[in-house]
C-alpha atoms as a PDB file:
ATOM      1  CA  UNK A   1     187.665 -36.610   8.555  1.00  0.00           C
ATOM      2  CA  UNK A   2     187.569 -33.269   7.467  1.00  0.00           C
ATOM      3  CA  UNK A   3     190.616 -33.346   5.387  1.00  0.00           C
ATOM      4  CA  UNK A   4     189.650 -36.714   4.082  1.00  0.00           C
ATOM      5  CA  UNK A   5     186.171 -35.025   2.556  1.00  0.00           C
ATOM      6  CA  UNK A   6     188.147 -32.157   1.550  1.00  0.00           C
ATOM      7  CA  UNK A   7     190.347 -34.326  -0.381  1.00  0.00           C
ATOM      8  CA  UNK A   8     187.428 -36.189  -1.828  1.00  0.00           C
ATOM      9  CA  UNK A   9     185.722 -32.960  -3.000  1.00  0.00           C
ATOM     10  CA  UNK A  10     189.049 -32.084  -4.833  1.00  0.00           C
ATOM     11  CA  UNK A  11     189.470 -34.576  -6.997  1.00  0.00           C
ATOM     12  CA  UNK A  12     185.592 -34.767  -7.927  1.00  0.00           C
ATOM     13  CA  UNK A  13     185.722 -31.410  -9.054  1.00  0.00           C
ATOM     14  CA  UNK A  14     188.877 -32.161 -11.365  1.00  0.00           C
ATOM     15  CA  UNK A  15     186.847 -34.825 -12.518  1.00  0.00           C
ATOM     16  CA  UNK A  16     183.962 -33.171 -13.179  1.00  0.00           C
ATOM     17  CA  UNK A  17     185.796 -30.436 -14.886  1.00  0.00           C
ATOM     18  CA  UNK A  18     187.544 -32.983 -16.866  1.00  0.00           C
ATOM     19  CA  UNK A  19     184.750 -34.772 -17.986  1.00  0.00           C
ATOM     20  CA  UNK A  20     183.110 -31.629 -19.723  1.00  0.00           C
ATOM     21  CA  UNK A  21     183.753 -31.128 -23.224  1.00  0.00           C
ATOM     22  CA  UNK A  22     185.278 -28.095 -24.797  1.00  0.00           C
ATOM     23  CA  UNK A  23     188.505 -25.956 -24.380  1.00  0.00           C
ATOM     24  CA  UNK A  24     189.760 -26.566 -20.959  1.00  0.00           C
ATOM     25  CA  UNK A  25     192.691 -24.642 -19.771  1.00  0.00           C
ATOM     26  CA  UNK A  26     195.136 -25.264 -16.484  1.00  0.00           C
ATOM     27  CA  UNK A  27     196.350 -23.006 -13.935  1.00  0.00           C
ATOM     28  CA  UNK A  28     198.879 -24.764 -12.289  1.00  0.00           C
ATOM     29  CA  UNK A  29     197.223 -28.218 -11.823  1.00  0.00           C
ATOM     30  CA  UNK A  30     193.584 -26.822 -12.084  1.00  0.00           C
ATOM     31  CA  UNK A  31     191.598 -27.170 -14.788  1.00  0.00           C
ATOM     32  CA  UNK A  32     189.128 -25.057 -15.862  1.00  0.00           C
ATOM     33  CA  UNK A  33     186.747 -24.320 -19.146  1.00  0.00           C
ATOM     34  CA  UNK A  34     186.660 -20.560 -20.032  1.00  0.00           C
ATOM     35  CA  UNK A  35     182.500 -20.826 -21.180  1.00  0.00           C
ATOM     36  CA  UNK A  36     180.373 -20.736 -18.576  1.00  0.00           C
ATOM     37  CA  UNK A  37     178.027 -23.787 -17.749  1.00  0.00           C
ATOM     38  CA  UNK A  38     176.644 -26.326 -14.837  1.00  0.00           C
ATOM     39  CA  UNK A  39     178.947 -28.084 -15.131  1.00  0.00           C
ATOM     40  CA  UNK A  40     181.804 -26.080 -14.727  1.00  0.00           C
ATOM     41  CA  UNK A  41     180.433 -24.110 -12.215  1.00  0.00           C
ATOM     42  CA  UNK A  42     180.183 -27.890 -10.197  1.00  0.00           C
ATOM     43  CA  UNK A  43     183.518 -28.498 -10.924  1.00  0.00           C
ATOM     44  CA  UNK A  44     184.774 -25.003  -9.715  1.00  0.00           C
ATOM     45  CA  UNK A  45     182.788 -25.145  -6.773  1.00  0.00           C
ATOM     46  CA  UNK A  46     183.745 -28.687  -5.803  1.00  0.00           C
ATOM     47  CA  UNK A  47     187.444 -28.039  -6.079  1.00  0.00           C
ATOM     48  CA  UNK A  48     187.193 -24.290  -3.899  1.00  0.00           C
ATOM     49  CA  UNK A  49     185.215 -26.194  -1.265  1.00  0.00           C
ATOM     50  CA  UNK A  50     187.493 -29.690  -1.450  1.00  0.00           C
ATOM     51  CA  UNK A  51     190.863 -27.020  -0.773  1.00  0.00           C
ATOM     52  CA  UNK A  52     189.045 -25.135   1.596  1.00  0.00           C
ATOM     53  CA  UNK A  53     188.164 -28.257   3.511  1.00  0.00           C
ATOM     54  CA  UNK A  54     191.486 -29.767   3.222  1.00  0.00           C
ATOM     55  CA  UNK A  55     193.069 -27.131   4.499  1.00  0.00           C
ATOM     56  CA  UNK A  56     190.863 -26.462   7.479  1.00  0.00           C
ATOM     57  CA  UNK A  57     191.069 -30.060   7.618  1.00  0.00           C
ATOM     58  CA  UNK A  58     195.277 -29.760   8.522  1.00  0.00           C
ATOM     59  CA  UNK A  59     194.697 -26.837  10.831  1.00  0.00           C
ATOM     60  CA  UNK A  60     192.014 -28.437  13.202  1.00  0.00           C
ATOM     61  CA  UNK A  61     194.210 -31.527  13.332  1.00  0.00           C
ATOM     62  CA  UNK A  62     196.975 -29.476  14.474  1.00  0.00           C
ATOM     63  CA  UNK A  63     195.104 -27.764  16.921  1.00  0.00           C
ATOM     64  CA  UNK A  64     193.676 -30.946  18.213  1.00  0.00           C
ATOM     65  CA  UNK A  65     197.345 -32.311  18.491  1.00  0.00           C
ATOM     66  CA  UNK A  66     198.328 -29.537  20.627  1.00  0.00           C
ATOM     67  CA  UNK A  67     195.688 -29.794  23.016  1.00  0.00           C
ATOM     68  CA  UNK A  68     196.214 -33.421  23.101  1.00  0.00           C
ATOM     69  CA  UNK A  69     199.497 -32.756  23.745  1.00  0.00           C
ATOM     70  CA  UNK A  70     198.803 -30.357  26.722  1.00  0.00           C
ATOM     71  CA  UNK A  71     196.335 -32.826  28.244  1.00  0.00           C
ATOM     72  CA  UNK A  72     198.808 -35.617  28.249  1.00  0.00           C
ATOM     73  CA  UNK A  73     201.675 -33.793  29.982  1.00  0.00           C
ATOM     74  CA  UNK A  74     198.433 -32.648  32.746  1.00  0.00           C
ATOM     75  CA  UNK A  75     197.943 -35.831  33.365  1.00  0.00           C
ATOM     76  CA  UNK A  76     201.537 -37.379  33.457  1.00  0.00           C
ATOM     77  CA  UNK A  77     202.158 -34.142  36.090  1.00  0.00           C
ATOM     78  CA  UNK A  78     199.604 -35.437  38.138  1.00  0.00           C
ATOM     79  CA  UNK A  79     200.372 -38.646  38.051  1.00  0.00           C
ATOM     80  CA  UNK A  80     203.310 -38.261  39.275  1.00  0.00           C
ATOM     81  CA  UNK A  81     202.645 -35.850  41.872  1.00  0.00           C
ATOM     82  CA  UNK A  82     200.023 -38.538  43.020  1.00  0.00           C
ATOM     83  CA  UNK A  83     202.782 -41.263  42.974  1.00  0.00           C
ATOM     84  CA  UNK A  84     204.709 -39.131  44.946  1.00  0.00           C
ATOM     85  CA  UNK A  85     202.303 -38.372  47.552  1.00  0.00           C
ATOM     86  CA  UNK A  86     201.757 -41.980  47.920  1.00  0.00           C
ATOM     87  CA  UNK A  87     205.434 -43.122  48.434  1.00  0.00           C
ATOM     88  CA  UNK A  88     205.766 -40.753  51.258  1.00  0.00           C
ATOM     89  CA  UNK A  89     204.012 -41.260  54.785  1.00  0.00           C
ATOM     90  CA  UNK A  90     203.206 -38.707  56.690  1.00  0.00           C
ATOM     91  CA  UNK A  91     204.962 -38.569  59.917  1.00  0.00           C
ATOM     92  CA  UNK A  92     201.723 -39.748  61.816  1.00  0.00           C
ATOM     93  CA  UNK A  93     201.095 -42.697  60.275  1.00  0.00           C
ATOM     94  CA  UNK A  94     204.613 -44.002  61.394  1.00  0.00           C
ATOM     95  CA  UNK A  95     204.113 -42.942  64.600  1.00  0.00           C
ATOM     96  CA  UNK A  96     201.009 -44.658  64.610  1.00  0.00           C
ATOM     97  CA  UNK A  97     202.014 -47.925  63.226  1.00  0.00           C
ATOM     98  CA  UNK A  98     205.462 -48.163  65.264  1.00  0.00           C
ATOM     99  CA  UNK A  99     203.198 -47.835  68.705  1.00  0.00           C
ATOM    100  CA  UNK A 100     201.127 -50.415  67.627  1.00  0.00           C
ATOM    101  CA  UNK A 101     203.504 -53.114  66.664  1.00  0.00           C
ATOM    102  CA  UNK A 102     205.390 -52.512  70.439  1.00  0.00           C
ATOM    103  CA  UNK A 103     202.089 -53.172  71.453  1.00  0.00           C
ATOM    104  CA  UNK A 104     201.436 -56.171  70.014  1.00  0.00           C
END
């Protein structure tokens, strides 16, 4: 979500830099006007804040990926130390079960 608002930001502020009139120059694929105004200072703050939140955007969803990641492997570990619990009795129970069923 975060990188998706980031992204959103980005491109408004290349469109709102676009859309002003006058002598607009590039850096790399930036544009910007040299004279100062409201709207370029919109523009220039919608495209710092639209990178900014893109890339924050990337890192928290790699973060959240390796916790997710950590979590799941948890969770299969106990799983199958449960599964394994489960498919072996304890030597009571047999005991238990075999002096019953002479019984019966």
């Amino acid at each position: 979500m975060m990188f998706l608002a980031g992204v959103i930001f980005f491109v408004g502020g290349i469109l709102t830099t676009l859309d002003l009139r006058g002598d607009l120059k590039w850096f790399l694929i930036l544009p910007y006007v040299a004279e100062t105004s409201e709207g370029a200072f919109l523009g220039l703050a919608l495209l710092i804040s639209g990178i900014a939140l893109a890339v924050f955007g990337i890192l928290a969803g790699m973060s959240y990926s390796k916790d997710r990641n950590w979590y799941m492997q948890e969770l299969r570990k106990a799983n199958s130390m449960e599964a394994s619990l489960m498919s072996t009795e304890s030597p009571k129970k047999k005991n238990g079960r075999r002096k019953k069923n002479n019984t019966a």
